[in-house]
PDB file of N, CA and C in Angstrom:
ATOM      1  N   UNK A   1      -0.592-224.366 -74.595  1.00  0.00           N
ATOM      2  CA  UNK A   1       0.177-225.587 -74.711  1.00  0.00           C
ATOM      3  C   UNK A   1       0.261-226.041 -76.172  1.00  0.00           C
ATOM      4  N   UNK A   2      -1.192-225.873 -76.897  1.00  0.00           N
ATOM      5  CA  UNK A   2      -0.678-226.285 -78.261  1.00  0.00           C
ATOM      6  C   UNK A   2      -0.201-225.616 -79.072  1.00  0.00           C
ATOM      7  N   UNK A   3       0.226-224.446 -78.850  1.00  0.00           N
ATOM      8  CA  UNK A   3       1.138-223.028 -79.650  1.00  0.00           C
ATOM      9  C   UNK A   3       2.609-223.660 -79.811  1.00  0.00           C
ATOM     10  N   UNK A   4       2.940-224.670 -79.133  1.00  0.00           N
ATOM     11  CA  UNK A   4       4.567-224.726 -78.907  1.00  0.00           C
ATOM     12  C   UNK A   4       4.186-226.231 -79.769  1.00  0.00           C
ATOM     13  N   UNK A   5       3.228-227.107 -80.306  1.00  0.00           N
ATOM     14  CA  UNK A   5       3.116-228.058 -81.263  1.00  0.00           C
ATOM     15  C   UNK A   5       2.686-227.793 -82.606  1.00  0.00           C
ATOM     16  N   UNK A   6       3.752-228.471 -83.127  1.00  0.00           N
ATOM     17  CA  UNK A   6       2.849-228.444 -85.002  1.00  0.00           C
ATOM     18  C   UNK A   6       2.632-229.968 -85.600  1.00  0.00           C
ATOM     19  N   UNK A   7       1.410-229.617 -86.308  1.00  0.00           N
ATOM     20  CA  UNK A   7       0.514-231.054 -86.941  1.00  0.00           C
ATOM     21  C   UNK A   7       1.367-231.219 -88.040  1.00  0.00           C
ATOM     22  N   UNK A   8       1.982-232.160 -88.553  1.00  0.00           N
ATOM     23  CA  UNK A   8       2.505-232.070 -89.644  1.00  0.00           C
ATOM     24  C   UNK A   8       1.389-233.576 -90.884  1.00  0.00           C
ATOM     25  N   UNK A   9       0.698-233.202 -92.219  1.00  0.00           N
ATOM     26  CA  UNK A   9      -0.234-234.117 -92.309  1.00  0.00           C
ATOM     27  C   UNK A   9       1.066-234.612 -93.647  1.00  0.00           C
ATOM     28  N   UNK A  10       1.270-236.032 -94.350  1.00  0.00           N
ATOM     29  CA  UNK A  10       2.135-236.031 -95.363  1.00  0.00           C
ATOM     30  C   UNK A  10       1.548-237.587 -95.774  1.00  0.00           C
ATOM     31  N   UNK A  11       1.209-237.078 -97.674  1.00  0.00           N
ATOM     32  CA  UNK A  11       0.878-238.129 -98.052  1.00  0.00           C
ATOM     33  C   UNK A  11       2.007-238.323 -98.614  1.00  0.00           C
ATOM     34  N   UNK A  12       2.436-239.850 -98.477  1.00  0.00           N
ATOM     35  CA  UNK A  12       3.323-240.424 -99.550  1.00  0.00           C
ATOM     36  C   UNK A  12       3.515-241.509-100.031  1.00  0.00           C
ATOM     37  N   UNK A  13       3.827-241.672-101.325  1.00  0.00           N
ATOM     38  CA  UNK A  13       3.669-243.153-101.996  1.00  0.00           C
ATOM     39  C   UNK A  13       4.485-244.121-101.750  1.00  0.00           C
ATOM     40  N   UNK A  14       4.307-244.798-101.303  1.00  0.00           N
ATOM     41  CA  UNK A  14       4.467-246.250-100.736  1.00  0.00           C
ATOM     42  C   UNK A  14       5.647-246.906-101.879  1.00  0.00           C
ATOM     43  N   UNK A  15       4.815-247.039-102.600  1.00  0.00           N
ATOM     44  CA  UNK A  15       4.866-247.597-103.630  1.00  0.00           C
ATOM     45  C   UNK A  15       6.316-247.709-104.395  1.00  0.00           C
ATOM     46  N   UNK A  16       6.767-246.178-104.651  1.00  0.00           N
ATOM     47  CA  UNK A  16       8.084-246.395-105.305  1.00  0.00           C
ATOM     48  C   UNK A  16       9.244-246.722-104.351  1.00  0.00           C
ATOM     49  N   UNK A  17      10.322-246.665-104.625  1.00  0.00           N
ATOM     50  CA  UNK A  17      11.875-247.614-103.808  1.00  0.00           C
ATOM     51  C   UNK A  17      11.814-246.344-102.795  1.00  0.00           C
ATOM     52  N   UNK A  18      11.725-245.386-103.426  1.00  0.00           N
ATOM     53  CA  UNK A  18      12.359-243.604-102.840  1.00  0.00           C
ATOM     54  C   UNK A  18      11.004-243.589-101.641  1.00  0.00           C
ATOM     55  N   UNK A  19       9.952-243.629-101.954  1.00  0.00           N
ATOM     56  CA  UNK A  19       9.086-243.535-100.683  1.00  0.00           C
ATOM     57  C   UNK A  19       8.708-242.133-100.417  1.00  0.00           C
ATOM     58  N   UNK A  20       8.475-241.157-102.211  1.00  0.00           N
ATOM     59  CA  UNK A  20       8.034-240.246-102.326  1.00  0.00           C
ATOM     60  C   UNK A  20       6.990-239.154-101.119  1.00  0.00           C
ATOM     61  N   UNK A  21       7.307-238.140-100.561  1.00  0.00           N
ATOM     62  CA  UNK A  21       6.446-237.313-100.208  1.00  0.00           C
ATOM     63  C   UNK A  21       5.546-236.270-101.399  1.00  0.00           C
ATOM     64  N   UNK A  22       4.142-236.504-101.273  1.00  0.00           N
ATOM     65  CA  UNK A  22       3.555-236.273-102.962  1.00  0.00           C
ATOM     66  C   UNK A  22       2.871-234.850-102.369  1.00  0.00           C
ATOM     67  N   UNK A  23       2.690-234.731-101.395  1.00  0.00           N
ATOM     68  CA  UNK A  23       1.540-233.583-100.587  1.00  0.00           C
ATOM     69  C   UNK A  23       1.919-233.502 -98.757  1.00  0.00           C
ATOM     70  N   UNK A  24       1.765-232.156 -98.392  1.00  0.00           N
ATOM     71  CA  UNK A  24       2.615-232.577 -96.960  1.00  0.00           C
ATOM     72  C   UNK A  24       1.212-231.198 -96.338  1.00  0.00           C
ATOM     73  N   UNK A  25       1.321-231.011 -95.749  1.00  0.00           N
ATOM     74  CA  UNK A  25       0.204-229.774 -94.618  1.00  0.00           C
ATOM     75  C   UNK A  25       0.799-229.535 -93.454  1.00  0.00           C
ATOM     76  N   UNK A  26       1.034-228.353 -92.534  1.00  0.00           N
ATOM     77  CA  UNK A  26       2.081-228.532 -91.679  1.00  0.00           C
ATOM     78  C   UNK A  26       1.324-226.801 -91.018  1.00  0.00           C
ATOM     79  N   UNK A  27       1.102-227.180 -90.191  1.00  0.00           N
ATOM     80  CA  UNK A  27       0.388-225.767 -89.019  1.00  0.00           C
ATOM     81  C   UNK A  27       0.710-226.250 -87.187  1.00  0.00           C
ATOM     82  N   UNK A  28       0.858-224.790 -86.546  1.00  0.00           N
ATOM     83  CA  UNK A  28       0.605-224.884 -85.571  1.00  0.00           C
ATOM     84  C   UNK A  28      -0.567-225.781 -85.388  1.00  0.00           C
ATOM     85  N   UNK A  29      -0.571-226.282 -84.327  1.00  0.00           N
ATOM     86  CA  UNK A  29      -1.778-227.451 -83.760  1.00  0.00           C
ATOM     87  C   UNK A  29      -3.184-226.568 -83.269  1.00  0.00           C
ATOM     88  N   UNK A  30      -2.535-225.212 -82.748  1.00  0.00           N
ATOM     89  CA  UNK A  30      -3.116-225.023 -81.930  1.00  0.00           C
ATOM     90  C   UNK A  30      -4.396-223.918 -83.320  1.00  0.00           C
ATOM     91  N   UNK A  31      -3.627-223.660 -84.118  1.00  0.00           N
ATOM     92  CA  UNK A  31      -4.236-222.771 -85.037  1.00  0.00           C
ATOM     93  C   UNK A  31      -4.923-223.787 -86.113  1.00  0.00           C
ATOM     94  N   UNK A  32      -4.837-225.187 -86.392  1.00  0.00           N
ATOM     95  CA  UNK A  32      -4.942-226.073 -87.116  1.00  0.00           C
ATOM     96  C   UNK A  32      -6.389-226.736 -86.547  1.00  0.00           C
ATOM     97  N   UNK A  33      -6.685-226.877 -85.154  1.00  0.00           N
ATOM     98  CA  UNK A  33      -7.367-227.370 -84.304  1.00  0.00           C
ATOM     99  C   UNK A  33      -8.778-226.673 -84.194  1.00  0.00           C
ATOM    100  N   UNK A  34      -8.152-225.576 -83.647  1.00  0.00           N
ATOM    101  CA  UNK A  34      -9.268-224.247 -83.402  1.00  0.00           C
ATOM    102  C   UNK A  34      -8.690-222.988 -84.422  1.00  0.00           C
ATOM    103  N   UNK A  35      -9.582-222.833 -85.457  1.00  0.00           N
ATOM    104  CA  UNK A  35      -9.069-221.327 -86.118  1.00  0.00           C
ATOM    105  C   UNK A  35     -10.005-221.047 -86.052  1.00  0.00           C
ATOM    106  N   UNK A  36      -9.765-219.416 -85.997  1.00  0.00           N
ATOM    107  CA  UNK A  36     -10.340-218.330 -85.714  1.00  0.00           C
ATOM    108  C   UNK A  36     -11.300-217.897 -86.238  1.00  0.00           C
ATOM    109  N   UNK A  37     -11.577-218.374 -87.314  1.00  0.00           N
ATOM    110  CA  UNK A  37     -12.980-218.298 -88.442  1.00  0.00           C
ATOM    111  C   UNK A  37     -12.940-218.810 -89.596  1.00  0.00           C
ATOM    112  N   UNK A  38     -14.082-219.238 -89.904  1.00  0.00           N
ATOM    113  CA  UNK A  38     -14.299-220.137 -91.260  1.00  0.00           C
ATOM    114  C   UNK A  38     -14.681-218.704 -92.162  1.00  0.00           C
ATOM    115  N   UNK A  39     -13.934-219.198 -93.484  1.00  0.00           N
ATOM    116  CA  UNK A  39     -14.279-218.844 -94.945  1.00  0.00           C
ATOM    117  C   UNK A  39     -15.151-219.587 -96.008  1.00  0.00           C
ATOM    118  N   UNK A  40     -15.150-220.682 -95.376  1.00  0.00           N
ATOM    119  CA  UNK A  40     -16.108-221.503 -97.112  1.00  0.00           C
ATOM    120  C   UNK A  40     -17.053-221.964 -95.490  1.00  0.00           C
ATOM    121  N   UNK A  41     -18.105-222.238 -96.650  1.00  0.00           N
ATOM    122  CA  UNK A  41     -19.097-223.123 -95.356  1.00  0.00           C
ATOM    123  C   UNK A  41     -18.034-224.647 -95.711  1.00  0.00           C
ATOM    124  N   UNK A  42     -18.974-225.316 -94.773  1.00  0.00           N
ATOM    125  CA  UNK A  42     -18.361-226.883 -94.764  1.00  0.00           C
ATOM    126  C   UNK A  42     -19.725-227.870 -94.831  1.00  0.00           C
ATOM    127  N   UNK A  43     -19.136-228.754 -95.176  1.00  0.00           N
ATOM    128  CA  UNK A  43     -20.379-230.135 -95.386  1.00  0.00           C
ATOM    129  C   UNK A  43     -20.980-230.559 -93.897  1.00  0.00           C
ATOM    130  N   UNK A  44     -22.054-230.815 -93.974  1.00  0.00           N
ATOM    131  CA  UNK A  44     -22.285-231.593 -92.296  1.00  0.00           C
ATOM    132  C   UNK A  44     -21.778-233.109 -92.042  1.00  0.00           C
ATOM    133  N   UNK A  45     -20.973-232.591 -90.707  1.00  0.00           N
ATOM    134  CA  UNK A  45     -20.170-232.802 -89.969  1.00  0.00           C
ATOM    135  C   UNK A  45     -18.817-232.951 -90.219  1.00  0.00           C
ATOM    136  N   UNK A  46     -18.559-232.099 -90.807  1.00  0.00           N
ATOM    137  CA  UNK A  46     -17.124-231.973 -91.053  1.00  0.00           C
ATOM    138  C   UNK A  46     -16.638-230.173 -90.725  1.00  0.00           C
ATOM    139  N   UNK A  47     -15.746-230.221 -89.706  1.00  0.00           N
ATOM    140  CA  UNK A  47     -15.487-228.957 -89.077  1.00  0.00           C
ATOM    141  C   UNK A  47     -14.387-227.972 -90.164  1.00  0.00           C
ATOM    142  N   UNK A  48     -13.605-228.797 -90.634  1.00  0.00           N
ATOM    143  CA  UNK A  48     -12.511-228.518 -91.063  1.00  0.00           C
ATOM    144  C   UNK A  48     -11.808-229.249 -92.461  1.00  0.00           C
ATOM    145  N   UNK A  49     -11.155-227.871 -93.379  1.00  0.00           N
ATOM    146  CA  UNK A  49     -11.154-228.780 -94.635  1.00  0.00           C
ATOM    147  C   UNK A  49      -9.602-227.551 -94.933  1.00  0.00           C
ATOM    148  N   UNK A  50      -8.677-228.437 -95.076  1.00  0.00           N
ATOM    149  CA  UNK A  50      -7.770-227.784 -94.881  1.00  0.00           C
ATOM    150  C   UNK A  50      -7.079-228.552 -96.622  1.00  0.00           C
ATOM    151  N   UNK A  51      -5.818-227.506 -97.637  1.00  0.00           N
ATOM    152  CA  UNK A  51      -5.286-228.200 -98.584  1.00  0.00           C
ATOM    153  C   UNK A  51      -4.188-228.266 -98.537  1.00  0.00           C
ATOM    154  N   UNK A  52      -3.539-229.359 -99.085  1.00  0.00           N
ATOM    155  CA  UNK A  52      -2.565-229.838 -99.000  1.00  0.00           C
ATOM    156  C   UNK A  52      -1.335-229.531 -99.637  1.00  0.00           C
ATOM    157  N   UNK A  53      -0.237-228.976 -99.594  1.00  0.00           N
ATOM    158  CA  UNK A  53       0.787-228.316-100.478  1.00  0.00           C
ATOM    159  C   UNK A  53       1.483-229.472-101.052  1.00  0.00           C
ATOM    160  N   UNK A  54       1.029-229.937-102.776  1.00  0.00           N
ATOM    161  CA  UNK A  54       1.945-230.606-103.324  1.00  0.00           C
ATOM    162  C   UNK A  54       3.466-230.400-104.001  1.00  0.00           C
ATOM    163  N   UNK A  55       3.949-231.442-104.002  1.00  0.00           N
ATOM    164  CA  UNK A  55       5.414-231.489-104.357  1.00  0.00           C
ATOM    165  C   UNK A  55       5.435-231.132-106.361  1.00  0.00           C
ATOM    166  N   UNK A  56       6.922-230.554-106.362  1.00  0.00           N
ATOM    167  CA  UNK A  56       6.372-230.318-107.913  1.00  0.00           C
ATOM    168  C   UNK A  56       6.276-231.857-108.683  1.00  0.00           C
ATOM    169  N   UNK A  57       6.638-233.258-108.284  1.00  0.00           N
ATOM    170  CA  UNK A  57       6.212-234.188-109.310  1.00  0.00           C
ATOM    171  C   UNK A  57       4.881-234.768-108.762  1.00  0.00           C
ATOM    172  N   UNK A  58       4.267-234.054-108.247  1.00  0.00           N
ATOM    173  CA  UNK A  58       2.752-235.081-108.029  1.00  0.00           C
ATOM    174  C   UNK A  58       1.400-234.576-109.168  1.00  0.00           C
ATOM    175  N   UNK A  59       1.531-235.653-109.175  1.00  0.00           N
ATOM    176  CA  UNK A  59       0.777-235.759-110.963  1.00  0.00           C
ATOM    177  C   UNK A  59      -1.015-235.216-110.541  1.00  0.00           C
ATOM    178  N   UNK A  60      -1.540-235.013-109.740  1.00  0.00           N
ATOM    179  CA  UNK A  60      -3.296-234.801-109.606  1.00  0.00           C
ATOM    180  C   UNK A  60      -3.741-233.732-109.318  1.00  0.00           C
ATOM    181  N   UNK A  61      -4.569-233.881-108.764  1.00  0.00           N
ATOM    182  CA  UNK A  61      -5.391-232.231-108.150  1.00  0.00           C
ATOM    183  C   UNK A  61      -4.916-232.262-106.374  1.00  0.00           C
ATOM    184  N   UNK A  62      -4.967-231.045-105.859  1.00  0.00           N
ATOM    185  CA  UNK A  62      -4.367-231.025-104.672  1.00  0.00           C
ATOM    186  C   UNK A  62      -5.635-231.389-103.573  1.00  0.00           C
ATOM    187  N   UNK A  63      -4.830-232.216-102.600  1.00  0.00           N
ATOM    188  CA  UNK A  63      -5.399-233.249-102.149  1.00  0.00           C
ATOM    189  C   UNK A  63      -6.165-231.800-100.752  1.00  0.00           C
ATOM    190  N   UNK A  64      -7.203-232.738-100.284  1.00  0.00           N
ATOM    191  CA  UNK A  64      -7.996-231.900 -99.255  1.00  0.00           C
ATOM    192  C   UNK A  64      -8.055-233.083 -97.942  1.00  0.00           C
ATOM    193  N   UNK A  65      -7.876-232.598 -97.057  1.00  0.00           N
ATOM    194  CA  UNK A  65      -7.548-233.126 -95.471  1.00  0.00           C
ATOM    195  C   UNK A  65      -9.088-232.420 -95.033  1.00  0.00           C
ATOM    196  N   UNK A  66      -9.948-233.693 -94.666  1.00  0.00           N
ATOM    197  CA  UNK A  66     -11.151-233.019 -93.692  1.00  0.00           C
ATOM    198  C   UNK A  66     -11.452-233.336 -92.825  1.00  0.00           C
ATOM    199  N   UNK A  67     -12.090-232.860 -91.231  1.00  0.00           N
ATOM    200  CA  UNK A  67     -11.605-233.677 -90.359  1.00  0.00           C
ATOM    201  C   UNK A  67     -12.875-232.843 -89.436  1.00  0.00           C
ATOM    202  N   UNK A  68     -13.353-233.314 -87.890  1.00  0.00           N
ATOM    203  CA  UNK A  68     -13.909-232.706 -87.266  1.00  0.00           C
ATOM    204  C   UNK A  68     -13.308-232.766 -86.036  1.00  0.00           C
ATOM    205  N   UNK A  69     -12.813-231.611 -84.974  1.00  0.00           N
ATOM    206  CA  UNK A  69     -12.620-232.151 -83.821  1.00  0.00           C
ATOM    207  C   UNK A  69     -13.790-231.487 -82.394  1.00  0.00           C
ATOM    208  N   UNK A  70     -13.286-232.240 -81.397  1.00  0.00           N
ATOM    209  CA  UNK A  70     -14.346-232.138 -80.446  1.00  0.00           C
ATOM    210  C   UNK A  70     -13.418-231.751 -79.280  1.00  0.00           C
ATOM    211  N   UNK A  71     -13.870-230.781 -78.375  1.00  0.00           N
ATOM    212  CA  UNK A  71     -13.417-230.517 -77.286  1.00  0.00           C
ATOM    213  C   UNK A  71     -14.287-230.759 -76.178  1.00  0.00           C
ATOM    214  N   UNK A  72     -13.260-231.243 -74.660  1.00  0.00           N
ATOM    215  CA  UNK A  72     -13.855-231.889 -73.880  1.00  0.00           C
ATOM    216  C   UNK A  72     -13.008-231.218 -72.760  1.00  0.00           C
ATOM    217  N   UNK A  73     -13.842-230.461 -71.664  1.00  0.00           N
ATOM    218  CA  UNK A  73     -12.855-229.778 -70.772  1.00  0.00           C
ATOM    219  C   UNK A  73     -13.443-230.602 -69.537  1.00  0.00           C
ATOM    220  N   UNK A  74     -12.605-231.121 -68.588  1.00  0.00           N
ATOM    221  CA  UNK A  74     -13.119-231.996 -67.628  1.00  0.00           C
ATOM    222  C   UNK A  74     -12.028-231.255 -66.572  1.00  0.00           C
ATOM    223  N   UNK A  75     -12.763-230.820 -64.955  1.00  0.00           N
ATOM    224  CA  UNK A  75     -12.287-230.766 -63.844  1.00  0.00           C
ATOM    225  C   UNK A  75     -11.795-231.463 -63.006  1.00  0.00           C
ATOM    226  N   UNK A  76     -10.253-231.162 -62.694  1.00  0.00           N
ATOM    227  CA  UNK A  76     -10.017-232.326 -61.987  1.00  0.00           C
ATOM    228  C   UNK A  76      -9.885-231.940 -60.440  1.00  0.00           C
ATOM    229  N   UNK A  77     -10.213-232.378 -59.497  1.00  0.00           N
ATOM    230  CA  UNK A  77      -9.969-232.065 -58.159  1.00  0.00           C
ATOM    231  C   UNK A  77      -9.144-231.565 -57.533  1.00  0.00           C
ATOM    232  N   UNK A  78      -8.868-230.478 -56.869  1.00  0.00           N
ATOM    233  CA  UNK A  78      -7.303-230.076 -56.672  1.00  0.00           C
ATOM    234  C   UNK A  78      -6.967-231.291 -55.902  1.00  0.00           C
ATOM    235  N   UNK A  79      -7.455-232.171 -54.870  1.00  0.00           N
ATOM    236  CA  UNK A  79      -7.006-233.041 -54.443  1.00  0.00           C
ATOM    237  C   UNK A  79      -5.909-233.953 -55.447  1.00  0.00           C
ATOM    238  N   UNK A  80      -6.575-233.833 -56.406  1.00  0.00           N
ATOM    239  CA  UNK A  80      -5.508-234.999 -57.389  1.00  0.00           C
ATOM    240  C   UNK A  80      -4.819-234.075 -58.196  1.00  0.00           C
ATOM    241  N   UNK A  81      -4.928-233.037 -57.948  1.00  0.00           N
ATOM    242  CA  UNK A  81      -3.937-231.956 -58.981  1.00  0.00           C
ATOM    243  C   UNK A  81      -2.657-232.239 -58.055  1.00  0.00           C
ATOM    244  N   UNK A  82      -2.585-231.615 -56.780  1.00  0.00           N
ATOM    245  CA  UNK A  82      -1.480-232.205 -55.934  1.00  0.00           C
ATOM    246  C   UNK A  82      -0.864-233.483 -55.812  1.00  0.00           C
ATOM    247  N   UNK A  83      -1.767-234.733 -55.540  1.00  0.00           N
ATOM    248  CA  UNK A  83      -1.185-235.783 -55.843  1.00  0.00           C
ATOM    249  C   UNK A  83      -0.562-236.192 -57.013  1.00  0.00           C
ATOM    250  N   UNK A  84      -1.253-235.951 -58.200  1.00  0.00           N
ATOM    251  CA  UNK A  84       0.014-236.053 -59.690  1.00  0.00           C
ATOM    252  C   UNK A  84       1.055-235.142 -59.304  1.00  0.00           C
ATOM    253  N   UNK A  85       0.527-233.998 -58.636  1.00  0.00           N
ATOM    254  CA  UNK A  85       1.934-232.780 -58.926  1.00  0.00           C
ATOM    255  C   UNK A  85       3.343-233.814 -58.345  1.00  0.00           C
ATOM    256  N   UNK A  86       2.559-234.346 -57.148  1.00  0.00           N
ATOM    257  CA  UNK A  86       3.580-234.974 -56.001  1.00  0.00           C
ATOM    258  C   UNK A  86       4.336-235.830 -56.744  1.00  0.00           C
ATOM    259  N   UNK A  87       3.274-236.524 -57.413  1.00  0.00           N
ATOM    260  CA  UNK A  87       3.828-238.035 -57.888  1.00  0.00           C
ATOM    261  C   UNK A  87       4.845-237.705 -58.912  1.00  0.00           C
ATOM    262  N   UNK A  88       4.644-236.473 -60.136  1.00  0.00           N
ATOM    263  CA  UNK A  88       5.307-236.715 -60.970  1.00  0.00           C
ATOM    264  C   UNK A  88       7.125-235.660 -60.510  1.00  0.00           C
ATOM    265  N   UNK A  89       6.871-234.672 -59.049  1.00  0.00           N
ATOM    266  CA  UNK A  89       8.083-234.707 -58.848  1.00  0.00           C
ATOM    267  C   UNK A  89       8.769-235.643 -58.014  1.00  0.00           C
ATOM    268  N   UNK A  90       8.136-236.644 -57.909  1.00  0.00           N
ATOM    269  CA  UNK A  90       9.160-238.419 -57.053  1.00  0.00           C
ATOM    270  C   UNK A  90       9.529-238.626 -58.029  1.00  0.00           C
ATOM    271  N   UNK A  91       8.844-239.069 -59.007  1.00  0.00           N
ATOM    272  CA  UNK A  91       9.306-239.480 -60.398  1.00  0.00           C
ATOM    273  C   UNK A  91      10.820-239.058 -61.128  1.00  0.00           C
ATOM    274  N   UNK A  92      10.738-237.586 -60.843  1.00  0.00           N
ATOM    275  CA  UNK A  92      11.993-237.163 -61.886  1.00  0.00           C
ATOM    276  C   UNK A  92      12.964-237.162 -60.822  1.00  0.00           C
ATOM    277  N   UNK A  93      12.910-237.007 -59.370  1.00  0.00           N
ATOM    278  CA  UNK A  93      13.723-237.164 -58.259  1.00  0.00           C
ATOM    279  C   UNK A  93      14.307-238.465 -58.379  1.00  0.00           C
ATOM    280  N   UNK A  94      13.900-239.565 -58.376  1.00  0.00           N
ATOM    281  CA  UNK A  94      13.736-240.857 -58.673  1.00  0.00           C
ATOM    282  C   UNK A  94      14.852-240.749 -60.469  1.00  0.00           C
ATOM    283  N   UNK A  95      14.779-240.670 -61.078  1.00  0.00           N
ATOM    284  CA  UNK A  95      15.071-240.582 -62.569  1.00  0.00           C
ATOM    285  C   UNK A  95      16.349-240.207 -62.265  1.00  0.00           C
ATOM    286  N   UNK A  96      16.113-238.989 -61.826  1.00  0.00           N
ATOM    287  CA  UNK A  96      17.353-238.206 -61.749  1.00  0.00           C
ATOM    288  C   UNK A  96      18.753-239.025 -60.612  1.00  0.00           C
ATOM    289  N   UNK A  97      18.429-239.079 -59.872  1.00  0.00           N
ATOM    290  CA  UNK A  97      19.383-240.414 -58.810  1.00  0.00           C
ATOM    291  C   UNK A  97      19.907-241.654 -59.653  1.00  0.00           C
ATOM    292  N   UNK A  98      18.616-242.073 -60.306  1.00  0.00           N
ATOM    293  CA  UNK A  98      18.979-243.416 -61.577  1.00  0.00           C
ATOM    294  C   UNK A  98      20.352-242.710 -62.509  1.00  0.00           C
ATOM    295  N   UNK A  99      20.311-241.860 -63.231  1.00  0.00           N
ATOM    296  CA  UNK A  99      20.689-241.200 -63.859  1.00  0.00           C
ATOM    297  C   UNK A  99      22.734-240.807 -63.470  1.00  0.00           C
ATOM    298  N   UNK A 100      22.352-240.236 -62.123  1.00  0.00           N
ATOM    299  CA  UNK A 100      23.435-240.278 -61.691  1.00  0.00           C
ATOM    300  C   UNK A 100      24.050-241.018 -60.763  1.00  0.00           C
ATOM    301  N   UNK A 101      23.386-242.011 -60.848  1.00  0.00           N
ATOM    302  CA  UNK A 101      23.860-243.469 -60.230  1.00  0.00           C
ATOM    303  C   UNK A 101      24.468-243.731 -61.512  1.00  0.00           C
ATOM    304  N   UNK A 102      23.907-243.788 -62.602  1.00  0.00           N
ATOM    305  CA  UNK A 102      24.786-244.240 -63.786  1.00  0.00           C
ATOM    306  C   UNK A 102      26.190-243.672 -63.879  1.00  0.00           C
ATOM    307  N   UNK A 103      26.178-242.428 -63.911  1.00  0.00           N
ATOM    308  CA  UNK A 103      26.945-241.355 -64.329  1.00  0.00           C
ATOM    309  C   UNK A 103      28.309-242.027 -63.579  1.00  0.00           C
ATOM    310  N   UNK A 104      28.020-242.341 -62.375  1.00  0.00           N
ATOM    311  CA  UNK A 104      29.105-242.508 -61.398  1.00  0.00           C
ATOM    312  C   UNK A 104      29.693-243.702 -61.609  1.00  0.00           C
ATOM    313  N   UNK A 105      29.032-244.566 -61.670  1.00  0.00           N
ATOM    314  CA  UNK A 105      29.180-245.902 -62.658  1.00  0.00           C
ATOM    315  C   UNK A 105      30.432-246.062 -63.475  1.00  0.00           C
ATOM    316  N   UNK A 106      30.022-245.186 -64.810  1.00  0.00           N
ATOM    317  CA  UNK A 106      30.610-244.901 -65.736  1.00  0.00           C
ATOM    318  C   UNK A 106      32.268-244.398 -65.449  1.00  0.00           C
ATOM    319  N   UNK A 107      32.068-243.633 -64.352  1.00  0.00           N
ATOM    320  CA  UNK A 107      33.147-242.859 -64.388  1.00  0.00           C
ATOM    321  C   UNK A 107      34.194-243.791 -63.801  1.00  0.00           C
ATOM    322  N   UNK A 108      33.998-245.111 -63.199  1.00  0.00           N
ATOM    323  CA  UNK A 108      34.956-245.710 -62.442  1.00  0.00           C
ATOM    324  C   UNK A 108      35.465-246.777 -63.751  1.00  0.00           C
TER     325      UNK A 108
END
């Protein structure tokens, strides 16, 4: 699921009229989140230290994004796997009728 999302990280200055992008970071989520192996050690508690691709007018040293994340896998009951399943196809059944209740609407 997170293969088909990307993190996009973007510092930018406030400050001027233009509302400059100075440094931007931009990965799959899913490779950004969980990668596959570390190269530098890291500080304690910090999982992840990723750098930032600056723009050619940003005047400093390139900025570092550090971050830790935590995963949490929780079971849910098939009982309620079915009931969301249920609920969320009423939902678009429901949507979808709204939808072309409009449609018909429109057309008169």
């Amino acid at each position: 699921m997170l293969e088909s999302h990307v993190m996009k990280f973007e510092l930018t200055q406030l400050v001027s009229s233009v509302g400059d992008d100075l440094a931007v970071y931009e990965e799959i989520a899913q490779n950004c989140l969980f990668p596959k192996c570390k190269l530098t050690p890291t500080y304690p508690g910090v999982d992840r230290e990723l750098l930032m691709k600056t723009s050619p007018h940003f005047p400093g040293i390139v900025p570092k994004i550090e971050f830790s994340t935590r995963t949490t896998i929780t079971e849910i009951p098939l009982q309620y796997r079915r009931k969301n399943y249920m609920i969320r196809n009423h939902l678009k059944r429901v949507l979808l009728n709204m939808i072309h209740h409009l449609l018909e609407q429109m057309d008169l």
